[in-house]
C-alpha atoms as a PDB file:
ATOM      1  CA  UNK A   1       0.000   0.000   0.000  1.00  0.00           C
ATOM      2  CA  UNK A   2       0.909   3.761  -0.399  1.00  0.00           C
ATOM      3  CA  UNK A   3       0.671   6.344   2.166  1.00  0.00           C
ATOM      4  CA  UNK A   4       1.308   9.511   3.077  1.00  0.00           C
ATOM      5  CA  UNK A   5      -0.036  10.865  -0.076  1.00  0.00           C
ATOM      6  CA  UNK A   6       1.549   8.128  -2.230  1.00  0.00           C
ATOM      7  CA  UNK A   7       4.568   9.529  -1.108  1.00  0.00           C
ATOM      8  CA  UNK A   8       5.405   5.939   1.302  1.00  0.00           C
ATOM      9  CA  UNK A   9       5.121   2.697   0.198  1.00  0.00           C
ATOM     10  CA  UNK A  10       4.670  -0.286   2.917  1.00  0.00           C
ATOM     11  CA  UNK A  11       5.539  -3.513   1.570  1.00  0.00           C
ATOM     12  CA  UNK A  12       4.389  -5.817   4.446  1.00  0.00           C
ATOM     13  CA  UNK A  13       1.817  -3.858   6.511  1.00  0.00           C
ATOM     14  CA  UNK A  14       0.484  -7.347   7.737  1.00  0.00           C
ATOM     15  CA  UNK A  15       4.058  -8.551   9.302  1.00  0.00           C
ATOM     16  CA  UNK A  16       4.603  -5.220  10.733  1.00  0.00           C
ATOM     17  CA  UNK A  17       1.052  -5.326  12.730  1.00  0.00           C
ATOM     18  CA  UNK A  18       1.884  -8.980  13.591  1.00  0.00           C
ATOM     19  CA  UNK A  19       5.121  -8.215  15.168  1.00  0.00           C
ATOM     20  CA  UNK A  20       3.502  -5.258  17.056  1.00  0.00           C
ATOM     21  CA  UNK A  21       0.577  -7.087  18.849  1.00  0.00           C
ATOM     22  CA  UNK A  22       2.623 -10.572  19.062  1.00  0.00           C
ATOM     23  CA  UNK A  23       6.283  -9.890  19.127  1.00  0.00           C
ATOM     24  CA  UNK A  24       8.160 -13.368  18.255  1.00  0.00           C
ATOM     25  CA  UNK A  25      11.117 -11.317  19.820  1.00  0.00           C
ATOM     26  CA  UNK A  26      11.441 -12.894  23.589  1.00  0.00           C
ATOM     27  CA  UNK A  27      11.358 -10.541  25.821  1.00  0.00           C
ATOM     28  CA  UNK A  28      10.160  -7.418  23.431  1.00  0.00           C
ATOM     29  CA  UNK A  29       7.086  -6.073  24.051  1.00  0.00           C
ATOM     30  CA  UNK A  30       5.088  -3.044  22.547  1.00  0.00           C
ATOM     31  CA  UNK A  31       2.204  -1.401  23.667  1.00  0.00           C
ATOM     32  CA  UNK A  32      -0.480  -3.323  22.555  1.00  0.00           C
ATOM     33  CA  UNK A  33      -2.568  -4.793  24.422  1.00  0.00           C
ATOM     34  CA  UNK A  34      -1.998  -2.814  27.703  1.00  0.00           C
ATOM     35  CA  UNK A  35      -2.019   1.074  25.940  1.00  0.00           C
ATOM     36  CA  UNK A  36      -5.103   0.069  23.863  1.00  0.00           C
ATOM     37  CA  UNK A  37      -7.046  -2.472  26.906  1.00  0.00           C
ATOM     38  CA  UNK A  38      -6.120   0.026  29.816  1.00  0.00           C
ATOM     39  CA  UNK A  39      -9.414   0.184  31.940  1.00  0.00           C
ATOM     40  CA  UNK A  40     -10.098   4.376  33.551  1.00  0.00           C
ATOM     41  CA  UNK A  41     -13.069   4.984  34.080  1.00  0.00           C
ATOM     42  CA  UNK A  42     -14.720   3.195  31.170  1.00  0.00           C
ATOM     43  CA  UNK A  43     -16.677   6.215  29.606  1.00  0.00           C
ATOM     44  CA  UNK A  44     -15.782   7.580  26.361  1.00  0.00           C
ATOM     45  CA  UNK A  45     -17.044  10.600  26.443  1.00  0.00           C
ATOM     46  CA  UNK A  46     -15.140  12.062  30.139  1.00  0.00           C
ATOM     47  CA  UNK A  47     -11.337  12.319  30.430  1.00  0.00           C
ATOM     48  CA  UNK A  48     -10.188  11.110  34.549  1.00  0.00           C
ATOM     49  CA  UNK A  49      -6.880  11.403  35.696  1.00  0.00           C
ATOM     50  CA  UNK A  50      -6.366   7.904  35.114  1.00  0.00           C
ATOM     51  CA  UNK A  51      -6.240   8.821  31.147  1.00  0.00           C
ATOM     52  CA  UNK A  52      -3.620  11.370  31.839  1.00  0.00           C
ATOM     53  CA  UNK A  53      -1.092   8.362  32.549  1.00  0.00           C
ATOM     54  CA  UNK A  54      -1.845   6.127  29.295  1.00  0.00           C
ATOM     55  CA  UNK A  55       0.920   8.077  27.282  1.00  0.00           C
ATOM     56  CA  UNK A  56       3.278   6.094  29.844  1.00  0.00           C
ATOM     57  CA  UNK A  57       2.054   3.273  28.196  1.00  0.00           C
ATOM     58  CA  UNK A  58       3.497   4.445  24.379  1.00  0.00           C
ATOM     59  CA  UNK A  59       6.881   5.855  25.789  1.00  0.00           C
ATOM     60  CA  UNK A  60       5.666   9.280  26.827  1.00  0.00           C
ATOM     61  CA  UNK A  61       6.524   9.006  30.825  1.00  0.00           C
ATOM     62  CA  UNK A  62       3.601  11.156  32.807  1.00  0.00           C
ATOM     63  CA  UNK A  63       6.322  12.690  35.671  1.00  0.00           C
ATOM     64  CA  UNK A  64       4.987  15.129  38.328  1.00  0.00           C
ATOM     65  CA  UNK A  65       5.560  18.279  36.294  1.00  0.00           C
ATOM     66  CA  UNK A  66       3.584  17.102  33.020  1.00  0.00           C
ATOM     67  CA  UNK A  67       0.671  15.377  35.307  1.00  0.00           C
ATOM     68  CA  UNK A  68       0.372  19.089  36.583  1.00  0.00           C
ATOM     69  CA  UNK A  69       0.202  20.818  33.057  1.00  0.00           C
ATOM     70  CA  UNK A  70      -1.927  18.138  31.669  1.00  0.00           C
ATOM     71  CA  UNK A  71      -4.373  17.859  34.966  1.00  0.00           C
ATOM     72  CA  UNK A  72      -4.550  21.648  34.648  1.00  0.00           C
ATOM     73  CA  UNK A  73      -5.571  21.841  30.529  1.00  0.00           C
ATOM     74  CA  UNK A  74      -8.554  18.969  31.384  1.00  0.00           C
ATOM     75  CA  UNK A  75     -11.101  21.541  30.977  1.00  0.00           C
ATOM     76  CA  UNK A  76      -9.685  22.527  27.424  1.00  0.00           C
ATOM     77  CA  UNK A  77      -9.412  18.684  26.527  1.00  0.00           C
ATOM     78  CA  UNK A  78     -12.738  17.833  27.681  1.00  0.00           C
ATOM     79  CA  UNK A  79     -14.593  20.819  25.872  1.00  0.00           C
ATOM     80  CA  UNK A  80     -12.641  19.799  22.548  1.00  0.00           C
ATOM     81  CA  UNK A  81     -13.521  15.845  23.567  1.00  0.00           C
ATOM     82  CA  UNK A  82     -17.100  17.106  23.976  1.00  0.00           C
ATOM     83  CA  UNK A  83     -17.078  18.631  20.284  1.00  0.00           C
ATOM     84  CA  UNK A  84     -16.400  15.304  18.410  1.00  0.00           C
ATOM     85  CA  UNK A  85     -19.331  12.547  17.942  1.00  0.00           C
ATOM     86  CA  UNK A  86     -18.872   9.782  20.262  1.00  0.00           C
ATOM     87  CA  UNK A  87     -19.079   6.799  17.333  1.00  0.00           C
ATOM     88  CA  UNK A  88     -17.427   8.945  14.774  1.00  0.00           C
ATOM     89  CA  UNK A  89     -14.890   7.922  12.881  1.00  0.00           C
ATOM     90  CA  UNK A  90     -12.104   9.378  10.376  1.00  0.00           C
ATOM     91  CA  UNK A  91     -13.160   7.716   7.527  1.00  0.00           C
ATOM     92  CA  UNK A  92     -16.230   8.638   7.580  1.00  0.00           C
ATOM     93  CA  UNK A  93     -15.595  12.595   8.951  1.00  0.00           C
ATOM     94  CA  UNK A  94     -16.096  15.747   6.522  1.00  0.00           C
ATOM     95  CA  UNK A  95     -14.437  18.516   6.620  1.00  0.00           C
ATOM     96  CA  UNK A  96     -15.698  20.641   9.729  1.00  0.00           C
ATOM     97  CA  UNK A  97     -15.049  17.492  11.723  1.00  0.00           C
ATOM     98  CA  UNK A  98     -11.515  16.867  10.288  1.00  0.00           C
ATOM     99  CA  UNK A  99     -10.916  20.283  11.839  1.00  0.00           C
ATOM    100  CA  UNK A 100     -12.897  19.715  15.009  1.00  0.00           C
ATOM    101  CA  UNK A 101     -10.014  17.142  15.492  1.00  0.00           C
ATOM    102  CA  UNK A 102      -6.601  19.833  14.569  1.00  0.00           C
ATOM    103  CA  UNK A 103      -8.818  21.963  17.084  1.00  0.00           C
ATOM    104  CA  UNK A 104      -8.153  19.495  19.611  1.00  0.00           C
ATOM    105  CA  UNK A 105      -4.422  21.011  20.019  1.00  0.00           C
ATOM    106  CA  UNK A 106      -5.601  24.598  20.318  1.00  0.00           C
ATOM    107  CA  UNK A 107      -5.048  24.325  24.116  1.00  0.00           C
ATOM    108  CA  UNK A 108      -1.294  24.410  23.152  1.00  0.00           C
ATOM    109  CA  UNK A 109      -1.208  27.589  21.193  1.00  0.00           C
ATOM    110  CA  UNK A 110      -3.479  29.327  23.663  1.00  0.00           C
ATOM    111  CA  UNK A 111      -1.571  32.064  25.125  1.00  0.00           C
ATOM    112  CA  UNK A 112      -3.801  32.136  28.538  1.00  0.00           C
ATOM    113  CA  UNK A 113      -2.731  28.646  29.208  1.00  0.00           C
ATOM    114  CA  UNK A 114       0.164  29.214  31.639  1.00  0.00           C
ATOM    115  CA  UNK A 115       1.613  25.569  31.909  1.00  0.00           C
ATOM    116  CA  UNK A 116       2.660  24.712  28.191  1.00  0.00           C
ATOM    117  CA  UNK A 117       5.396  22.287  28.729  1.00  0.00           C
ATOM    118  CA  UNK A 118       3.588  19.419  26.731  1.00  0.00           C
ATOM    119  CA  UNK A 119       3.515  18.277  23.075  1.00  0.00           C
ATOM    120  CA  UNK A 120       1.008  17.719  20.886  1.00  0.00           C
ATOM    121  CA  UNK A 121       2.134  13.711  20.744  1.00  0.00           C
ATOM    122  CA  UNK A 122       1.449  13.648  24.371  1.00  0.00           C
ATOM    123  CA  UNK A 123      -2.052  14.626  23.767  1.00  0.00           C
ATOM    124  CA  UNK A 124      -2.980  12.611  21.336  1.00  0.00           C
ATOM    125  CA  UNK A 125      -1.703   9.521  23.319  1.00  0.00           C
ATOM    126  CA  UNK A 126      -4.772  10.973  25.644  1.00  0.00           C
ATOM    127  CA  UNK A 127      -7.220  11.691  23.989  1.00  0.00           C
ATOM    128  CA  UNK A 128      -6.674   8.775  21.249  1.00  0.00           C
ATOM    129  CA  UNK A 129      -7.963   6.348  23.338  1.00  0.00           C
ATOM    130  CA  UNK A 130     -11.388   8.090  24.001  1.00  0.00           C
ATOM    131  CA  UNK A 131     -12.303   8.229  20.402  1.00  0.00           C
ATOM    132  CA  UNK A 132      -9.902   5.034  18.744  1.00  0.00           C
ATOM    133  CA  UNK A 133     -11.790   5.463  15.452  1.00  0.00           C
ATOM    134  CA  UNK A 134     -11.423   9.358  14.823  1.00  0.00           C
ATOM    135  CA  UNK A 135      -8.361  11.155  16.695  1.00  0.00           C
ATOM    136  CA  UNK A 136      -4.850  10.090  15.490  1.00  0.00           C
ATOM    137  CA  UNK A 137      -1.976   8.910  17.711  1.00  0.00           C
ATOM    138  CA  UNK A 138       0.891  11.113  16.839  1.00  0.00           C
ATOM    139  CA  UNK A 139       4.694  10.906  17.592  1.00  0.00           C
ATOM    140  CA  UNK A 140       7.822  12.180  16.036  1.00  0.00           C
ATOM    141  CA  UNK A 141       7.997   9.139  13.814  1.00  0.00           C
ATOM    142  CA  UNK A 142       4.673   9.751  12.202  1.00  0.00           C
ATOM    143  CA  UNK A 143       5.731  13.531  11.837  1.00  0.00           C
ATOM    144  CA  UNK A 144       8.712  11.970   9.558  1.00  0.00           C
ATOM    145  CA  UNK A 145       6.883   9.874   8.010  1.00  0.00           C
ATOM    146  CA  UNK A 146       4.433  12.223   6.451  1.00  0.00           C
ATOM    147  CA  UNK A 147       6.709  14.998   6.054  1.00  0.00           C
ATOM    148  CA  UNK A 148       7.241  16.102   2.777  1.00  0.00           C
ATOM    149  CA  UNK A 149       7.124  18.659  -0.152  1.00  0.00           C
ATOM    150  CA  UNK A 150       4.366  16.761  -1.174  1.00  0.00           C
ATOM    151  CA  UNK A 151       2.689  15.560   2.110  1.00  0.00           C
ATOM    152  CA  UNK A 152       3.026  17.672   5.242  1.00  0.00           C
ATOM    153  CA  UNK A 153       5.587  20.410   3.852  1.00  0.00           C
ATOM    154  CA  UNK A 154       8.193  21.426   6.660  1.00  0.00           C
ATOM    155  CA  UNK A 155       8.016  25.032   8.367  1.00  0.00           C
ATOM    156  CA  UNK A 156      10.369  26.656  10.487  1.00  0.00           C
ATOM    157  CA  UNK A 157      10.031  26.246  14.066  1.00  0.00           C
ATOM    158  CA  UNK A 158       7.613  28.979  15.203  1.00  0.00           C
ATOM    159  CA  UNK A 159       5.790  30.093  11.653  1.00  0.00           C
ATOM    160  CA  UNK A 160       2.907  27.053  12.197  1.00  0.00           C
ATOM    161  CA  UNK A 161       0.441  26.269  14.827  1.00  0.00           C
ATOM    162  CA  UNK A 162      -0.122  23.102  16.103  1.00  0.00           C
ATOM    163  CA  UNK A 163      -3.640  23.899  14.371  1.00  0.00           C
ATOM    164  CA  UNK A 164      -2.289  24.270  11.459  1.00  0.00           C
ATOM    165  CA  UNK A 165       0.169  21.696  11.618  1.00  0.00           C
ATOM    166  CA  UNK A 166      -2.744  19.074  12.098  1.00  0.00           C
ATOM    167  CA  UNK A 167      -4.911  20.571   9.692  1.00  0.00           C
ATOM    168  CA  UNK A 168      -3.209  19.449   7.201  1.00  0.00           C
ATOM    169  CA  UNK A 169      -1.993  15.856   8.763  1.00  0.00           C
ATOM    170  CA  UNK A 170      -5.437  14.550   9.839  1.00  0.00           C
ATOM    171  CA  UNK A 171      -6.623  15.287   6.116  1.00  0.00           C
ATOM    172  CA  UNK A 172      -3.598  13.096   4.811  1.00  0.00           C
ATOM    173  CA  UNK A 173      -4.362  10.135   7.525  1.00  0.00           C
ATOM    174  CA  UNK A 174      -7.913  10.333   6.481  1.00  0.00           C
ATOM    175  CA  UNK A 175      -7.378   9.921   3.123  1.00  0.00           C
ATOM    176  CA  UNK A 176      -4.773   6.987   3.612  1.00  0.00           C
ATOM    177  CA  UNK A 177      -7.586   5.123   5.144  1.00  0.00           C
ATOM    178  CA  UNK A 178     -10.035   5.927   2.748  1.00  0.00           C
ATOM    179  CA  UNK A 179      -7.608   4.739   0.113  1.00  0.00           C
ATOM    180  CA  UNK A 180      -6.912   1.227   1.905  1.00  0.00           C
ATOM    181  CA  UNK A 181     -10.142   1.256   3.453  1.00  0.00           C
ATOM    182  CA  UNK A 182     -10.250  -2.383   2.226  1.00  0.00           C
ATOM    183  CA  UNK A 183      -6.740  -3.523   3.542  1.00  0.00           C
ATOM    184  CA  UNK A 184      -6.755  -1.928   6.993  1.00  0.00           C
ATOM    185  CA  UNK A 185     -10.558  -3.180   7.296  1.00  0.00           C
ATOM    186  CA  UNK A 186      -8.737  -6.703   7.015  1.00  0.00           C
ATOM    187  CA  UNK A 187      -5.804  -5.609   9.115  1.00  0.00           C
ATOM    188  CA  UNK A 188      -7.839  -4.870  11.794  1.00  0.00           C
ATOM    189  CA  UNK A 189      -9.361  -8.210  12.543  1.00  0.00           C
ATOM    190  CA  UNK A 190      -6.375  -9.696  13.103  1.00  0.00           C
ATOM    191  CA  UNK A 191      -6.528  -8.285  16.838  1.00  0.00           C
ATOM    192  CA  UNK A 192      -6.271 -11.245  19.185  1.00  0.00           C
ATOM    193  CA  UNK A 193      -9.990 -12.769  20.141  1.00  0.00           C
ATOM    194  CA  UNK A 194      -8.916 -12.462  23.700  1.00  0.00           C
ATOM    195  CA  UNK A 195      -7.033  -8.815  22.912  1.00  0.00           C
ATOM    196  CA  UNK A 196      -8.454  -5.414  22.458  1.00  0.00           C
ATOM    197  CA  UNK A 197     -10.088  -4.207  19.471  1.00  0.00           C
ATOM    198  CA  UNK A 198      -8.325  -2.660  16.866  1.00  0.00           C
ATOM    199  CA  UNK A 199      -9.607  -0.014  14.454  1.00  0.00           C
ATOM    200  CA  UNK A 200      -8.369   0.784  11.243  1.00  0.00           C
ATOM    201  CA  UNK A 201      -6.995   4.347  12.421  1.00  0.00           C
ATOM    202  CA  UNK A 202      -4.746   2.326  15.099  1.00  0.00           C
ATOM    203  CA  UNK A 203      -3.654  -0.252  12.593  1.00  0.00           C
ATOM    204  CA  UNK A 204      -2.405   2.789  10.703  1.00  0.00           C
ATOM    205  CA  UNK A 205      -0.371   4.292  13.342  1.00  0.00           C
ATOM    206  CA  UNK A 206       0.851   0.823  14.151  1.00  0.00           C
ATOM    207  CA  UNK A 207       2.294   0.455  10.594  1.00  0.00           C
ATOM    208  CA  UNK A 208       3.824   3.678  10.300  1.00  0.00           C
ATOM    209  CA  UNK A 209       5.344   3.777  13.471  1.00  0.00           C
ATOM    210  CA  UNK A 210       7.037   0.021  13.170  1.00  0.00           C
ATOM    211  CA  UNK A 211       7.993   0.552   9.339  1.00  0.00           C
ATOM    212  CA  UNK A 212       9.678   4.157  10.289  1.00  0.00           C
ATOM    213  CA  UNK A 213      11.805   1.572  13.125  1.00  0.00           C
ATOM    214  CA  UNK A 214      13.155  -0.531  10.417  1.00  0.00           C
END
């Protein structure tokens, strides 16, 4: 399959999600299934401290200073949770919700907010969880990966929100899916019976994040 605008071919998207959920590696594990099964307070729609810590989870470690800055923009997160339809999902999102999910990250360019010490990849590893089918997981590896001329051009530090920055990446990972809506339908069902389920959104960020390791 191609992604990233056609600009990234995968060549074995099924091995890659294999090795992720069932390492044949001893002693390797990943974060599936404890990132994706992790048990808060079971309600989709309300963020609880307990959701603050899943980041750990994905390599993000929650210390005392970031619990503080995140614990303090819950009222930001929550009123941009509240804004997105609870059974939603990307592939299936126009535009005005494709931008209802870059708004998500306005709390980060709000100059009120005092405590800004977080990233936008530490949010997402939040909020992801509430809505699996519709917000994107982000890290510095997907930010390579669909950085381009031709995908997500580069800007100099400073010149872009993070707005802006994920208005025009949640387009792109929308239209990967809707491209190999077919393929990561498939994908996804080969989540253990016993295991969490997988959608098609975290299949993607599964595959890009373990082919941008090799």
């Amino acid at each position: 399959m191609r992604l990233a605008g056609g600009t990234r071919e995968i060549f074995d998207a099924e091995s890659l999600l294999e090795e992720y959920i069932g390492p044949r590696r001893r002693g390797l594990r990943y974060a599936y299934p404890f990132y994706d099964g992790l048990v808060t307070n079971g309600d989709p729609s309300r963020l609880c401290t307990g959701d603050l810590l899943a980041p750990t989870l994905l390599g993000s470690p929650v210390e005392l200073d970031r619990m503080k800055t995140l614990t303090s923009l819950m009222p930001l997160l929550q009123r941009g949770l509240d804004a997105l339809p609870e059974h939603a999902t990307i592939m299936g999102a126009g535009p005005d919700l494709l931008k209802d999910i870059a708004a998500l990250y306005d709390p980060l360019d709000d100059p009120s907010v005092e405590d800004r010490d977080v990233k936008g990849s530490l949010l997402a590893k939040v909020l992801h969880r509430k809505r699996p089918a519709l917000i994107p997981l982000f890290d510095s590896r997907v930010r390579d990966f669909y950085r381009s001329d031709e995908a997500v051009p580069p800007a100099p530090r400073g010149e872009r929100t993070f707005r802006e920055y994920m208005e025009l990446l949640v387009p792109l990972i929308c239209e990967d899916l809707r491209q190999n809506a077919e393929e990561f339908a498939r994908l996804a069902t080969l989540a253990p019976e016993d295991g969490p389920t997988l959608t098609p959104l975290r299949v993607l960020d599964i595959i890009v994040w373990m082919s941008s390791a090799i």
